[in-house]
Protein backbone atom coordinates (compact mmCIF):
# COMPACT_ATOMS: atom_id res chain seq x y z
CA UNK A 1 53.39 19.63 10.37
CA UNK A 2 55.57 22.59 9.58
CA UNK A 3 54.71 25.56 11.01
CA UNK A 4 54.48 28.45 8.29
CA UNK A 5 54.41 31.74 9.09
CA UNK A 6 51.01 33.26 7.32
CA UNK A 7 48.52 35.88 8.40
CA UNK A 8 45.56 35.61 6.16
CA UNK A 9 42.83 37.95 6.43
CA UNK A 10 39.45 36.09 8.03
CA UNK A 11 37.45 38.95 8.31
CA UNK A 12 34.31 37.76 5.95
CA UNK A 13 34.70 34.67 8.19
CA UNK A 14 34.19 35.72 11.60
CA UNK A 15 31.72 38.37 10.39
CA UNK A 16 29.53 35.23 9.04
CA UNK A 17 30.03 33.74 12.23
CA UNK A 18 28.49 36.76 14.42
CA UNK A 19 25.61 37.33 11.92
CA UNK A 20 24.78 33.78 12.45
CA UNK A 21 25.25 34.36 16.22
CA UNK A 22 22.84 37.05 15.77
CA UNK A 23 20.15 35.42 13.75
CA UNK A 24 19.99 32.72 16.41
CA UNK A 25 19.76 34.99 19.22
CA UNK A 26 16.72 36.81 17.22
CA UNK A 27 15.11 33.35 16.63
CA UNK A 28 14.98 32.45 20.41
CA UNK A 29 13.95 36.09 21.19
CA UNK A 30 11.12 35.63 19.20
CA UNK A 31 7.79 34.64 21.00
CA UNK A 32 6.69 32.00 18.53
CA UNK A 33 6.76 30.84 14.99
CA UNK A 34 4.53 33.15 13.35
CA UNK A 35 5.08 36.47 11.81
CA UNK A 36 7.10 37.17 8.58
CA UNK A 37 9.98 38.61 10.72
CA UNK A 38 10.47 35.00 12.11
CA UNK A 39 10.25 33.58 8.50
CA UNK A 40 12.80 36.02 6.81
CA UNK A 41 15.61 35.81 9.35
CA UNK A 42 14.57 31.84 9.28
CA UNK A 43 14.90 31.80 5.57
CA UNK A 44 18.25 33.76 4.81
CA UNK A 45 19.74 32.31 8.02
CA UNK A 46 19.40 28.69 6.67
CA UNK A 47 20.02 30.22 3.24
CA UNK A 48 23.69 31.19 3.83
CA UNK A 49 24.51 28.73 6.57
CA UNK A 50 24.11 26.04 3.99
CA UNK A 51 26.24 28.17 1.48
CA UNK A 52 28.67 28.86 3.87
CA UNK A 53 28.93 25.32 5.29
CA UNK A 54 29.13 23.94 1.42
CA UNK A 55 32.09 26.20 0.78
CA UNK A 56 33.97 25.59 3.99
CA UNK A 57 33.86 21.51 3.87
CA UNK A 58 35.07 21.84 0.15
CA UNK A 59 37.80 24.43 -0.16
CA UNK A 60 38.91 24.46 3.52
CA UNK A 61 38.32 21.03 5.66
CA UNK A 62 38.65 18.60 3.39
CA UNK A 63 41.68 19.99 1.57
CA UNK A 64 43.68 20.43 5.05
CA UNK A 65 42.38 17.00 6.34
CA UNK A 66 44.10 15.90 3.42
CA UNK A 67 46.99 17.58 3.63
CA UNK A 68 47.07 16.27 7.61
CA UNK A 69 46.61 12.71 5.82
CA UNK A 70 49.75 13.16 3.33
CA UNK A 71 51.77 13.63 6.38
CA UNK A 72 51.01 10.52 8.50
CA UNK A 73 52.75 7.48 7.97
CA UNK A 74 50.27 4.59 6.75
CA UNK A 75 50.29 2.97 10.49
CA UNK A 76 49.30 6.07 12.38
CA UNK A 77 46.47 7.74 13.31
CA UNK A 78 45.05 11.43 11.96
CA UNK A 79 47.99 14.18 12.68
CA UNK A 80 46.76 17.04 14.89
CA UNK A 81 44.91 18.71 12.27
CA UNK A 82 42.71 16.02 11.29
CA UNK A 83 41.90 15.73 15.32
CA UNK A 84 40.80 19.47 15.76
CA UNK A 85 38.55 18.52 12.31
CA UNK A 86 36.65 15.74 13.79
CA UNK A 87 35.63 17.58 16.64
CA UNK A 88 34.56 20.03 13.79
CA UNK A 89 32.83 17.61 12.52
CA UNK A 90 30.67 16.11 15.73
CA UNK A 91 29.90 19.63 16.47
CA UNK A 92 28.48 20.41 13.11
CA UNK A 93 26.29 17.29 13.20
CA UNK A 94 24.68 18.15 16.50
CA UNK A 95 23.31 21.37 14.62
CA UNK A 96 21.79 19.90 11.85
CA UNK A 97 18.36 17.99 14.14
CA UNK A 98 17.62 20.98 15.79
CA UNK A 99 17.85 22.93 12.09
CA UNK A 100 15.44 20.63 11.16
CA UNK A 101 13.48 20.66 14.23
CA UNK A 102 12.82 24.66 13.80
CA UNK A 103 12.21 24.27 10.39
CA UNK A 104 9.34 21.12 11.61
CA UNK A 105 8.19 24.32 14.31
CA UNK A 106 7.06 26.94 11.74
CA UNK A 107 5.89 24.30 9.41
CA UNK A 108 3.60 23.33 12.22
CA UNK A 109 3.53 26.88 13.67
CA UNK A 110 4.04 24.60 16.81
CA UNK A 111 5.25 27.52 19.73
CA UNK A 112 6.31 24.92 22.16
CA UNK A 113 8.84 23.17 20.26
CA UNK A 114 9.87 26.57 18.46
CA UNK A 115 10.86 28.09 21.44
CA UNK A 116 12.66 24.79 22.68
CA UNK A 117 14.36 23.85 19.29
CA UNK A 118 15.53 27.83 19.42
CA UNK A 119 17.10 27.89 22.58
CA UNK A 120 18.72 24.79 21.47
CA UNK A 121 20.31 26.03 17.98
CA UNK A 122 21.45 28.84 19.63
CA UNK A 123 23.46 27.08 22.30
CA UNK A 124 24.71 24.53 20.26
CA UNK A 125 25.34 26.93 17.01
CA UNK A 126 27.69 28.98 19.50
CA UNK A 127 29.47 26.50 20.70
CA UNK A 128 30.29 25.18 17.63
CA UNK A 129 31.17 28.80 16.15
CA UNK A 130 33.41 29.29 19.04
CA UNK A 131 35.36 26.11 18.14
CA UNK A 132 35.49 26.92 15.38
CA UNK A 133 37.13 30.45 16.01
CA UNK A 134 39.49 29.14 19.01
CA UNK A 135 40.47 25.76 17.19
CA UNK A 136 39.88 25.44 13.34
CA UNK A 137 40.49 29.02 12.26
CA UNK A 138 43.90 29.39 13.40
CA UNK A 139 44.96 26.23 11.87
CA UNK A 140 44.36 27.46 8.91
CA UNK A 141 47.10 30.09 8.80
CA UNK A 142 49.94 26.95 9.15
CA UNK A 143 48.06 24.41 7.38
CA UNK A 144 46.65 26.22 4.05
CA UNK A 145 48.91 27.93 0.93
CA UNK A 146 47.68 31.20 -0.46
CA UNK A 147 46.41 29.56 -3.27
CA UNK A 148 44.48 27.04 -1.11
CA UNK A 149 43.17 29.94 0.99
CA UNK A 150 41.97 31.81 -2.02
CA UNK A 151 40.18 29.11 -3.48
CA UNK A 152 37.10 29.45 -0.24
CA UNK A 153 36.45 33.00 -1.69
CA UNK A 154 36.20 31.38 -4.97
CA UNK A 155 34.20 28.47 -3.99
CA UNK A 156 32.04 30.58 -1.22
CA UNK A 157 31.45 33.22 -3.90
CA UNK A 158 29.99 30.27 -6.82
CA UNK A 159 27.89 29.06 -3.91
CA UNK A 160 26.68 32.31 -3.49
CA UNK A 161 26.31 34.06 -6.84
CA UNK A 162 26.70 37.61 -7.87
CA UNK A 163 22.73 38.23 -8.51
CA UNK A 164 22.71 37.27 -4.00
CA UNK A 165 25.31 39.37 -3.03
CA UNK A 166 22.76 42.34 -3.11
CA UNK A 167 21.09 40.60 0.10
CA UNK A 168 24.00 38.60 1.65
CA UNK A 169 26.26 41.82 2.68
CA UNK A 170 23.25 43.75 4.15
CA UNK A 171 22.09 40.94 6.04
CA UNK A 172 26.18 40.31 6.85
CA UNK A 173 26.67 43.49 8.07
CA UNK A 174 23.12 43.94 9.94
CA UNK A 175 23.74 45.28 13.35
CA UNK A 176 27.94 44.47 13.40
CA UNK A 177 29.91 47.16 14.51
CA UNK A 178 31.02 49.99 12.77
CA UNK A 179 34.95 48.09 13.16
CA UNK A 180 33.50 44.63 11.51
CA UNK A 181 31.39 46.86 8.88
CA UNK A 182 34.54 48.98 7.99
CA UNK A 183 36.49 46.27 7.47
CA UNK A 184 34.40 43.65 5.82
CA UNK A 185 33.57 46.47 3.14
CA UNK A 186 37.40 47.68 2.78
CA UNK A 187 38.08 44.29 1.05
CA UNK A 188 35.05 45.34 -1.46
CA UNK A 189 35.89 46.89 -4.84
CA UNK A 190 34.40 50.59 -4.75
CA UNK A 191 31.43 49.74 -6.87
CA UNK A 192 30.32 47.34 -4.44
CA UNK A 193 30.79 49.39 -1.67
CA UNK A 194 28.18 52.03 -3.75
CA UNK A 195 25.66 49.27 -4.49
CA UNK A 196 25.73 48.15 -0.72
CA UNK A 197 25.26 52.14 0.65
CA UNK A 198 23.03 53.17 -2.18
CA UNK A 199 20.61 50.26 -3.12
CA UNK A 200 21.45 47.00 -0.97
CA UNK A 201 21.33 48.01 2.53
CA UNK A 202 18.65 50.75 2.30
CA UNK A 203 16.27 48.07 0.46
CA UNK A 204 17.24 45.18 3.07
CA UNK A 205 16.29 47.48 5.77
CA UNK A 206 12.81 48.21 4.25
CA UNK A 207 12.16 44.63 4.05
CA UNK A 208 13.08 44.16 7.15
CA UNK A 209 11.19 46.78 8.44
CA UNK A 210 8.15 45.35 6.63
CA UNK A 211 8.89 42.44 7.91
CA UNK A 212 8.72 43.64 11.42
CA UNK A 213 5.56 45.60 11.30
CA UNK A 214 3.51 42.65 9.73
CA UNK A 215 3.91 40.29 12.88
């Protein structure tokens, strides 16, 4: 494959990667499955990881594992690209039991496997994030066009939808540094950026605090 030389801007990316960092280092903090603070950060974290993972295998992993394809000959095996994506792909599957395994937890309220099935995402989540950033990422400055790359933001923001924003870039931007906030919201049009200050983040941070105080 040809290297190109590209620099797109995967700042909404790795930001979605440390709030989900985050969220599973809250979850195995926790001391057990009850409480609403458990069942909020359980319920947006599963919320957006399934958006996020949806937009990802459709605009970005299966387009450049096709591209990867185009460029074999018919008698060889995957290219590089299509390598680093199977990995991708084993990793991703090892997440998915212990998603459902918390999920089985608070269903049950069941403290024993909560804490174990936590501790579990977590490692496992960050490992796979950290592939992710180290191996995938930067293949997709060489691999993708700029039209390619724009179409995630297109597809991540019709998984989304504009009525969910007003709770995905709080909870984003809950507890990243003042460098990731800066940025992430510099690549906002200004009205957005009022929403978020004005409305969005001071009523996710009530919730949250409500959230907190009824455990």
């Amino acid at each position: 494959m040809e290297s190109v030389a590209r620099q797109y801007n995967l700042t909404m990316l790795h930001a979605a990667y440390q709030a989900f960092r985050r969220d599973a280092a809250r979850l195995e903090a926790a001391t057990g499955p009850e409480g609403a603070a458990v069942a909020n950060t359980w319920s947006l974290f599963t919320s957006y990881w399934r958006i996020q993972d949806n937009a990802e295998k459709r605009a970005l992993w299966t387009v450049m594992y096709a591209k990867d394809a185009d460029e074999q000959a018919p008698d060889r095996d995957l290219g590089r690209v299509g390598v680093v994506l199977d990995a991708l792909a084993v990793r991703t599957l090892r997440v998915i039991p212990l998603i459902d395994g918390v999920d089985a937890a608070l269903e049950h309220r069941d403290r024993r496997l909560f804490s174990r099935y936590a501790r579990e995402l977590r490692a496992s989540l960050n490992a796979l994030l950290d592939f992710k950033e180290s191996n995938v990422l930067p293949l997709i400055q060489e691999t993708l066009t700029p039209f390619e790359w724009g179409t995630f933001d297109v597809e991540f923001r019709r998984e989304l939808g504009f009525r969910e924003l007003g709770t995905f870039l709080p909870w984003l931007l809950d507890g990243a540094s003042d460098s990731i906030r800066r940025a992430v919201l510099r690549l906002m049009p200004p009205p957005i950026r009022l929403c978020y200050r004005v409305t969005w983040r001071p009523r996710y941070q009530r919730r949250s605090r409500l959230a907190a105080s009824a455990c």
